[in-house]
C-alpha atoms as a PDB file:
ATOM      1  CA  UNK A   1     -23.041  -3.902   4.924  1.00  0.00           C
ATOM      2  CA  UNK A   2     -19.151  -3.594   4.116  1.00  0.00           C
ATOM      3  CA  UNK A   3     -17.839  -6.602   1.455  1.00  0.00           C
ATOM      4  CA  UNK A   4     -14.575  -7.339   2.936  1.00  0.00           C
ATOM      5  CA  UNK A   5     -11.622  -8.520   1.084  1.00  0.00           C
ATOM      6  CA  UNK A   6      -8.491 -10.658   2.752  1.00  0.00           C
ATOM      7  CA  UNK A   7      -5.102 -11.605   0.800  1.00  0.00           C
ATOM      8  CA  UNK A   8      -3.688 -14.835   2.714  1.00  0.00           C
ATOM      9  CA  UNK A   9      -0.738 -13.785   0.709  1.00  0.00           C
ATOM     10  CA  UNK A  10      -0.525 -10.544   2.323  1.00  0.00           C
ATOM     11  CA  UNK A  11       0.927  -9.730   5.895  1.00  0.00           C
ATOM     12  CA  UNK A  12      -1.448 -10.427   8.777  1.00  0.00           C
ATOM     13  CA  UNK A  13      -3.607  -6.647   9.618  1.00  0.00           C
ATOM     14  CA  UNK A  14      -1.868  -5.745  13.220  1.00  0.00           C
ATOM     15  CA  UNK A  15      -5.257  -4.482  14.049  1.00  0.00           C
ATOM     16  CA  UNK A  16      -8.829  -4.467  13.695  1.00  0.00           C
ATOM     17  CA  UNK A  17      -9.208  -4.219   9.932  1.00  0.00           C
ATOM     18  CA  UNK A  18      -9.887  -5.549   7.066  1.00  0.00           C
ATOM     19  CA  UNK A  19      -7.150  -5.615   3.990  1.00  0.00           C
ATOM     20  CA  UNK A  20     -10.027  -4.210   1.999  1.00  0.00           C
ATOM     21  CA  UNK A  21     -13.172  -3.276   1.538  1.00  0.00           C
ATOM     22  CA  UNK A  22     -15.536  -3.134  -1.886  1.00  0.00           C
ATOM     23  CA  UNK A  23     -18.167  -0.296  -2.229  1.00  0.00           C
ATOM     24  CA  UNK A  24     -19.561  -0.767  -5.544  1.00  0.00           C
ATOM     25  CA  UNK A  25     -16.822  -1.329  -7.903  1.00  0.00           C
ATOM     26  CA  UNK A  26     -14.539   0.352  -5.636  1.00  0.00           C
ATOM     27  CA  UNK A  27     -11.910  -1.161  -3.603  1.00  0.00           C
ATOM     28  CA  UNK A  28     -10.747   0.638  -0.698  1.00  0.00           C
ATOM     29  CA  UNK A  29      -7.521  -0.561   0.752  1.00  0.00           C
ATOM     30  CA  UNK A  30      -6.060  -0.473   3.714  1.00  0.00           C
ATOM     31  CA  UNK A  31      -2.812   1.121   4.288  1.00  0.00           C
ATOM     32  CA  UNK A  32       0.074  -1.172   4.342  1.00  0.00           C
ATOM     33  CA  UNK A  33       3.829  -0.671   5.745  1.00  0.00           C
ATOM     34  CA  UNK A  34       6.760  -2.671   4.808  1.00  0.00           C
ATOM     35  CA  UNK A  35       5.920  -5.773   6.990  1.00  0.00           C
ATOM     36  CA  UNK A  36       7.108  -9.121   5.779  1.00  0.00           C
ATOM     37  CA  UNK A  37       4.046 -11.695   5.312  1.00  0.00           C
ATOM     38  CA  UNK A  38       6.266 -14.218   5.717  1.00  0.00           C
ATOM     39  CA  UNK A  39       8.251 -13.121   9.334  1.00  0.00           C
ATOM     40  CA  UNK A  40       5.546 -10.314  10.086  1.00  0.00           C
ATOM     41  CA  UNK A  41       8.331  -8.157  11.144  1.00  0.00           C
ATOM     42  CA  UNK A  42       9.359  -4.972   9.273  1.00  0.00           C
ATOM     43  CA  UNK A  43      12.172  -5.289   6.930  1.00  0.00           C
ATOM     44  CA  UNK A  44      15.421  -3.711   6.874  1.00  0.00           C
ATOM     45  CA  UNK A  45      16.439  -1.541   4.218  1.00  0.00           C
ATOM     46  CA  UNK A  46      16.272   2.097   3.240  1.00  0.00           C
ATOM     47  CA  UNK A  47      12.533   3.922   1.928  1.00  0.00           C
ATOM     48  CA  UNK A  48      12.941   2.629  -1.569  1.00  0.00           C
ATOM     49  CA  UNK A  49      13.236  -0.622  -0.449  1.00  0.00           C
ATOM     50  CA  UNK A  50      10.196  -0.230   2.578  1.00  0.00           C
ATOM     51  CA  UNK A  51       7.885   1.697  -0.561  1.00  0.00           C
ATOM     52  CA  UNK A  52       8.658  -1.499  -2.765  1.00  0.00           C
ATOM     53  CA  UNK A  53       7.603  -3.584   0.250  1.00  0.00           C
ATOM     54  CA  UNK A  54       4.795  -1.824   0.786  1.00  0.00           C
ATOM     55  CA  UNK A  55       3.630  -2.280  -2.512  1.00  0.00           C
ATOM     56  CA  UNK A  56       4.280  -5.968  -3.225  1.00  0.00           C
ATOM     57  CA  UNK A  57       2.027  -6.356   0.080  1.00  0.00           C
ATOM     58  CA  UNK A  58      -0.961  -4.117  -1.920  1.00  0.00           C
ATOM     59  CA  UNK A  59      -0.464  -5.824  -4.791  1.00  0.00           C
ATOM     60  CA  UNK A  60      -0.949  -9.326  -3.324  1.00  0.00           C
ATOM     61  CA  UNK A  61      -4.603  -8.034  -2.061  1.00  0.00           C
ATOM     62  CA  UNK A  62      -5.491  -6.653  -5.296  1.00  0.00           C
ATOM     63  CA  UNK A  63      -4.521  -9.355  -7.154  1.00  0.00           C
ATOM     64  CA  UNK A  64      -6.418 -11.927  -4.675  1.00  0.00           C
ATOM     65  CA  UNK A  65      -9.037  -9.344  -5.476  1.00  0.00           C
ATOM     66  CA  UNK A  66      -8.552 -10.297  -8.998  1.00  0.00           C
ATOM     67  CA  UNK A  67      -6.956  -6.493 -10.188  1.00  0.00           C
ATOM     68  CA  UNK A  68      -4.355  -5.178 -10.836  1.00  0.00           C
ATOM     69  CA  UNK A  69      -1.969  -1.891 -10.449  1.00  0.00           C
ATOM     70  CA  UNK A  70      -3.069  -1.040 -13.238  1.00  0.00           C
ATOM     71  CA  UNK A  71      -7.046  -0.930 -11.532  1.00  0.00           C
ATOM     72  CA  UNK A  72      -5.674   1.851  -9.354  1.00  0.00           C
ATOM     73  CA  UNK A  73      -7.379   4.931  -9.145  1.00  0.00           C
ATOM     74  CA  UNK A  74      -5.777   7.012  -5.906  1.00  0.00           C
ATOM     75  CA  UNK A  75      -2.380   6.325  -3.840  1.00  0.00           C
ATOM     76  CA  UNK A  76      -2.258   8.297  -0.288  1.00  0.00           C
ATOM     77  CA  UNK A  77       1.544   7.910   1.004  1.00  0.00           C
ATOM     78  CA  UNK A  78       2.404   8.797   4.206  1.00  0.00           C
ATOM     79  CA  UNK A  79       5.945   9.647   4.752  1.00  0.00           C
ATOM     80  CA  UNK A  80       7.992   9.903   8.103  1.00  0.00           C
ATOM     81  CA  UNK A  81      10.572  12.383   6.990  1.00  0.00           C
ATOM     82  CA  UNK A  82       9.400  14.659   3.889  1.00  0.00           C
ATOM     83  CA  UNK A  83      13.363  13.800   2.904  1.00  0.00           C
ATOM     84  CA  UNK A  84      12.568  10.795   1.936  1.00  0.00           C
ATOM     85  CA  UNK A  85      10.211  11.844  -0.924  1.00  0.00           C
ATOM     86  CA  UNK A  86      12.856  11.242  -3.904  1.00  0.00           C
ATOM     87  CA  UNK A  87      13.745   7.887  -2.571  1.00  0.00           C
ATOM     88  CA  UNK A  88       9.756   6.753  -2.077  1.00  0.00           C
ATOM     89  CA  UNK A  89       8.927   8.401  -5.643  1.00  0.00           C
ATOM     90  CA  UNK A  90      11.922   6.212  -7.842  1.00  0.00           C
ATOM     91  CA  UNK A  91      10.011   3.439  -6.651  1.00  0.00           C
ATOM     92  CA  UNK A  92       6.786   4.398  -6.930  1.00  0.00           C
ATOM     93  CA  UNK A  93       7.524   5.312 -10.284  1.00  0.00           C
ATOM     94  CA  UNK A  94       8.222   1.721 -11.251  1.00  0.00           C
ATOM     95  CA  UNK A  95       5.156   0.236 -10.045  1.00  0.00           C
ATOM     96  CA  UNK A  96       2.287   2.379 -12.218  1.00  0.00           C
ATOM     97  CA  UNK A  97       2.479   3.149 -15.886  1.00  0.00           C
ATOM     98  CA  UNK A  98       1.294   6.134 -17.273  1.00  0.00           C
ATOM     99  CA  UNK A  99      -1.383   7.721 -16.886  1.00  0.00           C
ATOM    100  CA  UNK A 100      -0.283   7.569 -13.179  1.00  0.00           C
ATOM    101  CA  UNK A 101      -3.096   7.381 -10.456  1.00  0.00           C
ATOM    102  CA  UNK A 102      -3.942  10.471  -8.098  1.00  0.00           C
ATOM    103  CA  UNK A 103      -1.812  11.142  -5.787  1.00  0.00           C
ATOM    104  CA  UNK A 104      -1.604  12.584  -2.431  1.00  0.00           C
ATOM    105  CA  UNK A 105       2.089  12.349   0.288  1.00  0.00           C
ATOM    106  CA  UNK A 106       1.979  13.590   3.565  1.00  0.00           C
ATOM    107  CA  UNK A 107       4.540  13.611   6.427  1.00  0.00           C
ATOM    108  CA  UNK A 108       3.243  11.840   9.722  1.00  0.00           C
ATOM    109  CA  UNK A 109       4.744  12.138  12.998  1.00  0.00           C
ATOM    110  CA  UNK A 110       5.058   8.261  13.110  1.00  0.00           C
ATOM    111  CA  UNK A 111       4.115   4.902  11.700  1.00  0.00           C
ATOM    112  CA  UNK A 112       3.653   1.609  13.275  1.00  0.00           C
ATOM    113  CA  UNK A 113       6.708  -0.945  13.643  1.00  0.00           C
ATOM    114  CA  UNK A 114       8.510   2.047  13.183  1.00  0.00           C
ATOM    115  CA  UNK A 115       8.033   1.693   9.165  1.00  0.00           C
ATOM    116  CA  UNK A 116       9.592   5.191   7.224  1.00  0.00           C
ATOM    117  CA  UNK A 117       6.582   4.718   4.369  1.00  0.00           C
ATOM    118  CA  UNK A 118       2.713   3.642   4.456  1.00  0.00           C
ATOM    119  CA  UNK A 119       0.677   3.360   1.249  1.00  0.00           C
ATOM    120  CA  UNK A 120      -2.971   2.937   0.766  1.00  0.00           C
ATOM    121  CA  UNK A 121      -5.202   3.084  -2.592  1.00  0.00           C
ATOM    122  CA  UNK A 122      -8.089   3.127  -4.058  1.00  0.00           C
ATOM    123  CA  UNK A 123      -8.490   0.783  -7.168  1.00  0.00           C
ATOM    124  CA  UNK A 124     -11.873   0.630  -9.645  1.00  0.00           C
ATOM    125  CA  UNK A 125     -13.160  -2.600 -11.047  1.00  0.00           C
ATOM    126  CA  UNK A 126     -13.045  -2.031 -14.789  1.00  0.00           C
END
C-alpha cells in the first residue's frame, strides 16, 4: 500500500498524483515544473529562474516531509532545449552542497504549461 505525502505549501498536482510517495525510508517525488502555488500558473522568467521555481516547490514537500535538500539522493531533470543546460545547472548548483546527489538530464519534446525545466528526486530518510 503506497504512503502518500502532500505539501499544502506546494502547487496543487494538475493530475492524478500524489506530491510523494514513501517506500521504506525512501521518498519518491513527483516531478514538479515552475508553477506558482500561490496563482497555479507558470511563472515568467528565463530556465534559471523556472529550475529555482521548480525547486522551491520540491523543497516545500520535503520539508512538510520533515527533510531536507540535503536528504536527497537522485535529481532526474528534464530539459526542453538541451541549450538550456548551463542556465538550469548555475542554479542547480546553488541548491545542493557537495557531495552533490546523482544526477540524470534529459531533453523532452515538451512539458506541461509549457514549463522549459521539470525536476523530480529521490530523497533518503537519514
Amino acid at each position: 500500500m503506497r504512503q502518500h505525502t502532500h505539501s499544502p505549501n506546494g502547487p496543487a498536482a494538475i493530475g492524478p498524483y500524489s506530491h510523494g510517495v514513501w517506500a521504506g525510508e525512501l521518498l519518491y517525488l513527483s516531478g514538479q515544473t515552475p508553477i506558482n502555488p500561490k496563482t497555479g500558473k507558470l511563472i515568467d522568467g528565463d530556465v534559471e529562474a523556472q529550475t529555482h521555481r521548480a525547486f522551491d516547490n520540491l523543497e516545500a514537500v520535503l520539508n512538510d516531509s520533515s527533510l531536507t535538500m540535503d536528504h536527497v539522493v537522485k535529481c532526474n531533470v528534464y530539459l526542453v532545449d538541451m541549450k538550456d543546460f548551463p542556465q538550469m545547472n548555475a542554479a542547480y548548483e546553488t541548491r545542493f552542497a557537495k557531495p552533490y546527489p546523482a544526477r540524470t538530464t534529459v531533453a523532452v519534446a515538451g512539458l506541461p504549461l509549457g514549463a522549459r525545466v521539470e525536476i523530480e528526486l529521490v530523497a533518503r530518510k537519514s
